[in-house]
Protein backbone atom coordinates (compact mmCIF):
# COMPACT_ATOMS: atom_id res chain seq x y z
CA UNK A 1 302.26 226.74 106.87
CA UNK A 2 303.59 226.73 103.31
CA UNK A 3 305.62 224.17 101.83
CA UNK A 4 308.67 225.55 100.05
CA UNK A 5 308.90 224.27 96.78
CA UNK A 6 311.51 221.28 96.53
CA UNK A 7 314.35 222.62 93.70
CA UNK A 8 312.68 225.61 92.51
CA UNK A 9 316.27 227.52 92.88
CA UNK A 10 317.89 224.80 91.26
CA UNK A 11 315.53 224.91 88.51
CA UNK A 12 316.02 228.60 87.92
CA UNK A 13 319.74 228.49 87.83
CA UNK A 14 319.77 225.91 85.41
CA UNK A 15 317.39 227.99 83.36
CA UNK A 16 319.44 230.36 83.23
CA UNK A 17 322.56 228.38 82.49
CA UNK A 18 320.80 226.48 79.33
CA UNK A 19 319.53 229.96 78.14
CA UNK A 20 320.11 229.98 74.12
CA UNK A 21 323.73 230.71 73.47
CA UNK A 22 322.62 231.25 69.80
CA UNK A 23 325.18 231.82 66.92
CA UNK A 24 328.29 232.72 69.00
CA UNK A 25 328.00 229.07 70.34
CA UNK A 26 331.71 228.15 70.23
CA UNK A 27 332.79 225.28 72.59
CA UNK A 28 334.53 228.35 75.10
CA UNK A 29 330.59 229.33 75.93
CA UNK A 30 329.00 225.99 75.98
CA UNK A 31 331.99 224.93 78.42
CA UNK A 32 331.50 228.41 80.66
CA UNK A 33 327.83 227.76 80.61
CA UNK A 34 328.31 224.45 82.20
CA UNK A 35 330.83 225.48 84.70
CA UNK A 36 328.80 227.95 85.59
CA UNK A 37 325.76 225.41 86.35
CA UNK A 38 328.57 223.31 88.22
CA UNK A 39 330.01 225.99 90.03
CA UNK A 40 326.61 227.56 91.60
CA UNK A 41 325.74 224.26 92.59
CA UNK A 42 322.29 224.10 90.17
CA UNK A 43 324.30 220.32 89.38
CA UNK A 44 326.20 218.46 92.30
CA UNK A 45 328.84 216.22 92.90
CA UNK A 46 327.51 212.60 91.12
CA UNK A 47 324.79 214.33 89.49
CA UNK A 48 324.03 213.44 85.71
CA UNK A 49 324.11 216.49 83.31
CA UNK A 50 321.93 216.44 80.23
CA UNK A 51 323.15 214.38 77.32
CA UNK A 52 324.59 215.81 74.45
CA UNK A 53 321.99 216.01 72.70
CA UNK A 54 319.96 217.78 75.06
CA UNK A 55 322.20 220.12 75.82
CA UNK A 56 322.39 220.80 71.71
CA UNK A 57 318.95 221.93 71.81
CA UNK A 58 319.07 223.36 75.33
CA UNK A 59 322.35 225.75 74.18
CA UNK A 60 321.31 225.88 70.56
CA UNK A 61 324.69 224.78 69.67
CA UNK A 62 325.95 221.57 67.43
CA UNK A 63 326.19 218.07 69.51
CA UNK A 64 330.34 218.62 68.19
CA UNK A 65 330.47 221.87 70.29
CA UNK A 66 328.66 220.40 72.86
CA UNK A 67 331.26 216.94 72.70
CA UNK A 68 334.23 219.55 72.64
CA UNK A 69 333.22 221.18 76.03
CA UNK A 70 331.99 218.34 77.60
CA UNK A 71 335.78 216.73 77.07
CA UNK A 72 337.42 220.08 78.10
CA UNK A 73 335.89 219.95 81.61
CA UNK A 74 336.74 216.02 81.70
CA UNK A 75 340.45 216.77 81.11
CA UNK A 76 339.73 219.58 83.78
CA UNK A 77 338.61 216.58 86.46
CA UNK A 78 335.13 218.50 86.86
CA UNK A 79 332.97 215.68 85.10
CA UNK A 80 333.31 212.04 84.25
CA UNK A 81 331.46 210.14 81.11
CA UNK A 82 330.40 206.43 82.16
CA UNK A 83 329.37 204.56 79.03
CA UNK A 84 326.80 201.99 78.71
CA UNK A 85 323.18 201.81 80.12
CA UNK A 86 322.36 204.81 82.56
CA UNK A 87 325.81 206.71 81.54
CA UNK A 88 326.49 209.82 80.86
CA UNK A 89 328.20 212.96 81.64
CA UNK A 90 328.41 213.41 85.96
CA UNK A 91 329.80 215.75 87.82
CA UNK A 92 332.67 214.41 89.58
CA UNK A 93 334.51 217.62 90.99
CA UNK A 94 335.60 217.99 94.61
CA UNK A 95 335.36 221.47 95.99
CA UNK A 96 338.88 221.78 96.01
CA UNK A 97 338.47 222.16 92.43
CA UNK A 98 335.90 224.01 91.97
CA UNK A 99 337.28 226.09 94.07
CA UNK A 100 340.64 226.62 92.11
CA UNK A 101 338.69 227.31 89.11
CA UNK A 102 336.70 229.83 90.47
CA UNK A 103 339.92 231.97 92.23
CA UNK A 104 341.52 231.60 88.75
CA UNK A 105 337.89 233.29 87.07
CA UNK A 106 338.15 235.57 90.11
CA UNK A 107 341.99 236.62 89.06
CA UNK A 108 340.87 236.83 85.62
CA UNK A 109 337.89 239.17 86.21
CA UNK A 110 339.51 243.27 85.86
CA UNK A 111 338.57 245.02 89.47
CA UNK A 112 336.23 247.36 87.56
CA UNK A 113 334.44 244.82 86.36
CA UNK A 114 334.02 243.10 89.88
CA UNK A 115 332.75 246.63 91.09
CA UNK A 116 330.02 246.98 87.95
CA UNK A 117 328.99 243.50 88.46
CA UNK A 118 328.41 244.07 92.47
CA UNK A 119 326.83 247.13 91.24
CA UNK A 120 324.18 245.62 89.49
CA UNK A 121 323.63 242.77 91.58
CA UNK A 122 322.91 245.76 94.59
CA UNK A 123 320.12 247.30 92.02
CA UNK A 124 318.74 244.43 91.37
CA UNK A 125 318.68 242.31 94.76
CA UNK A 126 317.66 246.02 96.35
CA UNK A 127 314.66 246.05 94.13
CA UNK A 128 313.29 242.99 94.86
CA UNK A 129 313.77 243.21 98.74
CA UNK A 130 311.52 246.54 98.38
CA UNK A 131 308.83 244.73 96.64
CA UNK A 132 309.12 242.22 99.13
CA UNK A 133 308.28 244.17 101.71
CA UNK A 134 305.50 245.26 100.38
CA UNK A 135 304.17 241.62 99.00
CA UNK A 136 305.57 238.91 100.89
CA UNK A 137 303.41 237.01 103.33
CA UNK A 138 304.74 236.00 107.06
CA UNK A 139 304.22 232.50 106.27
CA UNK A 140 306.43 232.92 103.26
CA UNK A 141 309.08 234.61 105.00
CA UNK A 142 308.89 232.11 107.93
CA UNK A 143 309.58 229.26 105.79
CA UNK A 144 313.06 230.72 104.02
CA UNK A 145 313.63 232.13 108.10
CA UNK A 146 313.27 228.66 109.55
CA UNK A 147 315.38 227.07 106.88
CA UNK A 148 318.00 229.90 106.89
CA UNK A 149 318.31 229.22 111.21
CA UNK A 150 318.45 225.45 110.20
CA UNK A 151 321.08 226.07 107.78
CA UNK A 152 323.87 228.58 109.58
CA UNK A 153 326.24 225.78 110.48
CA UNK A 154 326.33 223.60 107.57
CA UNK A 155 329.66 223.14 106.28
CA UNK A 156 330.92 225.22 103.38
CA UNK A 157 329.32 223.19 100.18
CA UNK A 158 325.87 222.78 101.78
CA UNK A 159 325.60 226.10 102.89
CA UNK A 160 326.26 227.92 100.31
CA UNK A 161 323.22 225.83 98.55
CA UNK A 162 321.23 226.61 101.08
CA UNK A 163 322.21 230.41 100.71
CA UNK A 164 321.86 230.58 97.08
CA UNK A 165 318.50 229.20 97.42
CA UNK A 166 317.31 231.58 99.89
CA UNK A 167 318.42 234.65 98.27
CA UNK A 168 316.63 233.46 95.28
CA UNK A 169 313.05 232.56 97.04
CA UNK A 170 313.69 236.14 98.83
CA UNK A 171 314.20 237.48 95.16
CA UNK A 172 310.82 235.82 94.07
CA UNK A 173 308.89 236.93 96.82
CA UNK A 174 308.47 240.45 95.41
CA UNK A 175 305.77 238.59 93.22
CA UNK A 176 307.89 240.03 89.86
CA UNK A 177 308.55 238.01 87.30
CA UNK A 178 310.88 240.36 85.53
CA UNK A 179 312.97 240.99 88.50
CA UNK A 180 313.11 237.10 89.68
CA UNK A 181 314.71 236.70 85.61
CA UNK A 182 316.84 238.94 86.15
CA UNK A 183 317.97 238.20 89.68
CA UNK A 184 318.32 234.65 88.66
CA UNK A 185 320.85 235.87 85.26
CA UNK A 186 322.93 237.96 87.88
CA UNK A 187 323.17 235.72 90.78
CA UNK A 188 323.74 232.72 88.19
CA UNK A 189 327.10 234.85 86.92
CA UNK A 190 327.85 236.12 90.52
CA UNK A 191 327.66 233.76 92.77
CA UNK A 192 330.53 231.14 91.67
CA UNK A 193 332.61 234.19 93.01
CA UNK A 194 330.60 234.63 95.87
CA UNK A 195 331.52 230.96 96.98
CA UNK A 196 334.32 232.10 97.34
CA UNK A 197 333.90 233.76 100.27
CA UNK A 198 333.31 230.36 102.03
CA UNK A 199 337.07 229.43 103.19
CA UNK A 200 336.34 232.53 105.70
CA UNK A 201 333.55 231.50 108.43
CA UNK A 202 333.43 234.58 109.48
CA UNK A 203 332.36 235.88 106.05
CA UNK A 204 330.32 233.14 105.78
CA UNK A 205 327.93 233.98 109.16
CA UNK A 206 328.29 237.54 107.94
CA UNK A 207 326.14 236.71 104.61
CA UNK A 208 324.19 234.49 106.45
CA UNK A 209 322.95 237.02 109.08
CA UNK A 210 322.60 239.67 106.67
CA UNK A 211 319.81 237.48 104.94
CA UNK A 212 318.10 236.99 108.45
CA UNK A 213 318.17 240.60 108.79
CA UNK A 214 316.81 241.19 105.29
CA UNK A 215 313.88 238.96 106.63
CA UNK A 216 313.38 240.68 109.95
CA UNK A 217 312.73 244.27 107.70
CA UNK A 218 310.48 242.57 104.63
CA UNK A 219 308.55 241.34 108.05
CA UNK A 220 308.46 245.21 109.14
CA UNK A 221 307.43 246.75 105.63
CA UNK A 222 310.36 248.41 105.90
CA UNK A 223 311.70 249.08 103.01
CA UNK A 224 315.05 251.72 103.70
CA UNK A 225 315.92 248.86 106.13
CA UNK A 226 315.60 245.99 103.77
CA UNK A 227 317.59 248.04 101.23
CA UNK A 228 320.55 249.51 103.57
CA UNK A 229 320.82 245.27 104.67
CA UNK A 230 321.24 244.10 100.82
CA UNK A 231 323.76 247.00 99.90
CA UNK A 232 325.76 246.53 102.69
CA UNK A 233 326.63 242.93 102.70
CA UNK A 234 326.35 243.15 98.62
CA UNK A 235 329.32 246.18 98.85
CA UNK A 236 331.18 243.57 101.61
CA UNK A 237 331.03 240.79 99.43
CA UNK A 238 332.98 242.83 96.75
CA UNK A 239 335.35 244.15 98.84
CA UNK A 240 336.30 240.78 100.56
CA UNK A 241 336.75 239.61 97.11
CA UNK A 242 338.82 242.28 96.12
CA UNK A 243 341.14 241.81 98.62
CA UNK A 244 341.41 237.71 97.98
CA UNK A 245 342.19 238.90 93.97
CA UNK A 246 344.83 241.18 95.09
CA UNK A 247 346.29 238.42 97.62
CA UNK A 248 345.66 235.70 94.61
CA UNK A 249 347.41 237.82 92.16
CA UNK A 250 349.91 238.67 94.52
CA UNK A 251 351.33 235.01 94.21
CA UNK A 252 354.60 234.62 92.08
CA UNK A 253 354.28 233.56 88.75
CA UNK A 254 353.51 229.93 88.21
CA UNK A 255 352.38 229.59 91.97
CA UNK A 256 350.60 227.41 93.64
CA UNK A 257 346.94 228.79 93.17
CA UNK A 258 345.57 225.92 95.88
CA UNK A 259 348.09 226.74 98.11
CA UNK A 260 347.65 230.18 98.37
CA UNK A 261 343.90 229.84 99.21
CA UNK A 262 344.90 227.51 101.31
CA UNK A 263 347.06 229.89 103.69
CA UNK A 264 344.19 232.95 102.93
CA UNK A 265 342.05 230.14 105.04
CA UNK A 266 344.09 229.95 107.77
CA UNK A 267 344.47 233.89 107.46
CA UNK A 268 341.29 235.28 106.59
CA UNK A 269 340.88 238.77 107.83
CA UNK A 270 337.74 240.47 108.44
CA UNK A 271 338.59 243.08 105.90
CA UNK A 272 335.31 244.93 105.41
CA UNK A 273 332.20 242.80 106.18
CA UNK A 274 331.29 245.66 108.38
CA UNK A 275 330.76 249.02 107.42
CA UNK A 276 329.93 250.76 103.80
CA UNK A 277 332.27 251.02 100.69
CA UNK A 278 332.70 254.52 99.80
């Protein structure tokens, strides 16, 4: 048996997320950057970022753009600085706020762009489950099955590590390096969103069995199967999420934004996590 490696997901999201930001590094980026490492869970709750300076060469940004994010997502509650020996910048966000601040990216993203975004995710995850198939090993694929089973009833935070982690092994397993990248830059955009889809358990076991499905047809070579698995819960995902913007944006102005996810909860519908999107 095989030994999965220990934070190899992790590792690539936070790649991704410290990728160059180059000459357009204004303190807006650097601070999106690090949300997004935050939000898809490559850094948890207590966990120390990189220090300034780190990040400075990480980003490729001055340690004064760096300082200026890093104190925008204090005031926002999603870090805390500790001063003295072993200090730093930690993560100190609940989910609840994570949470908001993803709905409110999720508001702010045009429907369109939700589609395109879903749309390439789809090409990209699609592409790697066919390699799969044709590349993966059983014990490979029985490691991320036995830790997918393991994982189906963890609560929301938890699980959607565990899922995020999973999709990403499944994404390396078509032995391309190019395609990994590039599934890694996608899912690292796509998947604060995607969390979003955890106030809805239902939703949640949908994703969940769609990757244990995925599995079952990279076992079988079969490739049309693998491929008809990602797109549709891919095409779900988007539409669920459609739906939440429209009910998000549906909220008077100067709402509650908490609230309102808070009674989606407690009245999540299972919109479309069956069937195709036309």
């Amino acid at each position: 048996m095989i030994a999965l490696p220990q934070g190899s997901a992790s590792s690539r999201l936070r790649t991704a997320a410290f990728a160059p930001i180059g000459d357009e590094g204004r303190a807006e980026l650097v601070e999106a950057r690090l949300l997004q490492a935050i939000s898809t869970g490559a850094f948890i709750e207590g966990e120390r970022l990189p220090s300034e300076n780190e990040l400075s060469q990480l980003l490729g940004v001055a340690v004064v753009t760096v300082r200026e994010a890093l104190g925008s997502l204090r005031h926002r509650g999603l870090i805390e600085t500790r001063r003295g020996r072993g200090g730093g910048s930690f993560v100190s966000s609940s989910p609840g706020v994570v949470e908001e601040v993803n709905a409110r990216r999720l508001m702010e993203t045009p429907r369109v762009a939700l589609a395109d975004l879903g749309v390439l995710y789809e090409v990209i995850a699609g592409a790697c489950a066919e390699y799969a198939c044709l590349r993966a090993t059983a014990d490979e694929l029985e490691v991320v099955h036995r830790v997918l089973v393991e994982a189906r009833e963890l609560p929301a935070g938890p699980w959607r590590r565990r899922i995020t982690d999973m999709q990403l092994e499944l994404a390396s397993l078509s032995q391309s390096v190019r395609l990994t990248s590039e599934h890694v830059r996608i899912q690292t955009e796509f998947t604060p969103l995607l969390a979003l889809q955890d106030i809805d358990i239902a939703q949640r076991h949908f994703s969940h069995d769609a990757l244990l499905e995925q599995i079952e047809a990279t076992r079988a070579g079969d490739v049309e199967a693998a491929r008809a698995v990602v797109r549709r819960s891919i095409r779900g995902s988007v539409r669920w999420l459609g739906d939440l913007r429209s009910a998000l944006k549906a909220q008077p102005a100067g709402g509650d934004l908490r609230a309102t996810l808070e009674r989606y909860r407690d009245t999540a519908v299972e919109t479309s996590i069956t069937g195709e999107v036309a």
